[in-house]
Protein backbone atom coordinates (compact mmCIF):
# COMPACT_ATOMS: atom_id res chain seq x y z
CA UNK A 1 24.73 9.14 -12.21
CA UNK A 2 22.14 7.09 -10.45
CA UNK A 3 19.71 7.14 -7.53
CA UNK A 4 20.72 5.29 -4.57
CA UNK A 5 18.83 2.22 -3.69
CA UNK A 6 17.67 2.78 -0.36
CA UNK A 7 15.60 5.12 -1.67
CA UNK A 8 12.29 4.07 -3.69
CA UNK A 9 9.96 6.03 -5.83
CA UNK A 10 6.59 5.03 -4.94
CA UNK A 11 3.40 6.93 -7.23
CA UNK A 12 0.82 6.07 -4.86
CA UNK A 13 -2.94 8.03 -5.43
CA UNK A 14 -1.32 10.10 -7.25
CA UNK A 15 1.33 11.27 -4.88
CA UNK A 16 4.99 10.85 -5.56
CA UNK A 17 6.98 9.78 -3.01
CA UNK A 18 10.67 8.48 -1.82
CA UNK A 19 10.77 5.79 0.54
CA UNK A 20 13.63 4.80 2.80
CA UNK A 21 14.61 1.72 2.70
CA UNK A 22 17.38 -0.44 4.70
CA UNK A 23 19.97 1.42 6.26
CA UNK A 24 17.69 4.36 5.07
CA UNK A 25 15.57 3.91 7.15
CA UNK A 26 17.56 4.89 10.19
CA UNK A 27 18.56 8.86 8.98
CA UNK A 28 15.15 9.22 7.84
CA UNK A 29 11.78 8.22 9.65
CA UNK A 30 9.02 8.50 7.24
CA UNK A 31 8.70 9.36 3.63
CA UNK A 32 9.88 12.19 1.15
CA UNK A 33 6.70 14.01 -0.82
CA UNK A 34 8.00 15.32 -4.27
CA UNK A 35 6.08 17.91 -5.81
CA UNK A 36 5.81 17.11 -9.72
CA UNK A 37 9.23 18.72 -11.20
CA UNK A 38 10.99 17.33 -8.61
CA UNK A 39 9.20 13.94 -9.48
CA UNK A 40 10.05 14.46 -12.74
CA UNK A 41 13.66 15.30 -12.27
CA UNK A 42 14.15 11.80 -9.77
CA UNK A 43 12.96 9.89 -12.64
CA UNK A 44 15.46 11.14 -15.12
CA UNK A 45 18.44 10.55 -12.72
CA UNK A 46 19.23 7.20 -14.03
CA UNK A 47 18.41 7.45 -17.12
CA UNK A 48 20.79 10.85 -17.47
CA UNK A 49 24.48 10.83 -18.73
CA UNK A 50 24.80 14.69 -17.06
CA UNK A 51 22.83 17.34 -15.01
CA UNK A 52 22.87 19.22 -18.46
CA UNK A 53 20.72 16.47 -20.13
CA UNK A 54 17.83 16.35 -16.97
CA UNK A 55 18.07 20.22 -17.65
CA UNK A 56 17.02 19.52 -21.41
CA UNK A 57 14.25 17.30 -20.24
CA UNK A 58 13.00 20.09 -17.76
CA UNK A 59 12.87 22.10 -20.41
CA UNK A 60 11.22 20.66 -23.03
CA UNK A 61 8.78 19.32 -20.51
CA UNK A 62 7.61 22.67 -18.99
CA UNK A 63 8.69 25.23 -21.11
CA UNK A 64 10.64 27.25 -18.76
CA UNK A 65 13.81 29.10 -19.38
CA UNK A 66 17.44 27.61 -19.55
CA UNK A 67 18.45 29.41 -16.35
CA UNK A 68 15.51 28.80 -14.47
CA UNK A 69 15.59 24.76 -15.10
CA UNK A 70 19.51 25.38 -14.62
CA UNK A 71 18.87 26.14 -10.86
CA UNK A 72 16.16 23.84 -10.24
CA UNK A 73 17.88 20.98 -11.50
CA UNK A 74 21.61 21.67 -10.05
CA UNK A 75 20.02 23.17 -6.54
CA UNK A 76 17.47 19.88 -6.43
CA UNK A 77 20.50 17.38 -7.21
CA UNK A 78 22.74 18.95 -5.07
CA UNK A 79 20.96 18.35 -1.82
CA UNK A 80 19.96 14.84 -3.09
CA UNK A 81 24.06 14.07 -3.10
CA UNK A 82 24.87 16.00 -0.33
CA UNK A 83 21.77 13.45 1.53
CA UNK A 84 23.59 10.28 -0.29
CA UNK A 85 19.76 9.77 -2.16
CA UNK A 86 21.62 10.04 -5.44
CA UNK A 87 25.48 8.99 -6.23
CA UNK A 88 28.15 9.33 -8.93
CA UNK A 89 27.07 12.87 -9.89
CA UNK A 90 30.76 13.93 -11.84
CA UNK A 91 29.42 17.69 -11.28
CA UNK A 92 29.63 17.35 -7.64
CA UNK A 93 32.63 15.19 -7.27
CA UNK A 94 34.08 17.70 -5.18
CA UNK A 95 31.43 18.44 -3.57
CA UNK A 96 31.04 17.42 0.92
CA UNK A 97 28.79 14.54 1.85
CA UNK A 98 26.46 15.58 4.62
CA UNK A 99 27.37 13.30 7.53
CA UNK A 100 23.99 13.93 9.84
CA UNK A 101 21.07 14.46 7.02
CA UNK A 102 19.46 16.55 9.25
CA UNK A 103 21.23 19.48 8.29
């Protein structure tokens, strides 16, 4: 599992945000705002063998229930592999790429 690299994580003012880069740059005009669990869950991406691991680390972090971080975590990754903004997610392997992001 791992993010892709046309994407950056940029804490700026205290704002966390993705930034397009390269190719990127062409589906996507401007930047992502993440909200702090979703911050939080970008961060763990490569660092993560599994979904089930980042949905340890939500847990322990806020203290919310196994389901709960279940959904976040898997509904929040999904979209980020269906967008190509994270890769090699062996949950999803048979899941469709999105070919226009705008969807």
């Amino acid at each position: 599992m791992k993010t892709s690299e046309l994407y950056i994580f940029r804490d700026i003012a205290g704002d966390s945000l993705l930034v397009p880069v390269g190719e990127a740059t062409q589906k996507l005009n401007g930047m992502i705002h993440l909200d702090d669990t979703a911050a939080f869950i970008w961060n763990q991406i490569d660092k993560a063998k599994n979904l089930d691991e980042i949905v340890e680390k939500i847990q322990e972090e806020y203290e919310v229930d196994p389901e709960t971080a279940r959904q976040d975590v898997y509904g929040f990754c999904l979209e980020l592999y269906r967008r190509e903004m994270i890769l090699d997610v062996p949950e999803f392997k048979d899941v469709e790429i999105l070919s226009d992001p705008t969807k």
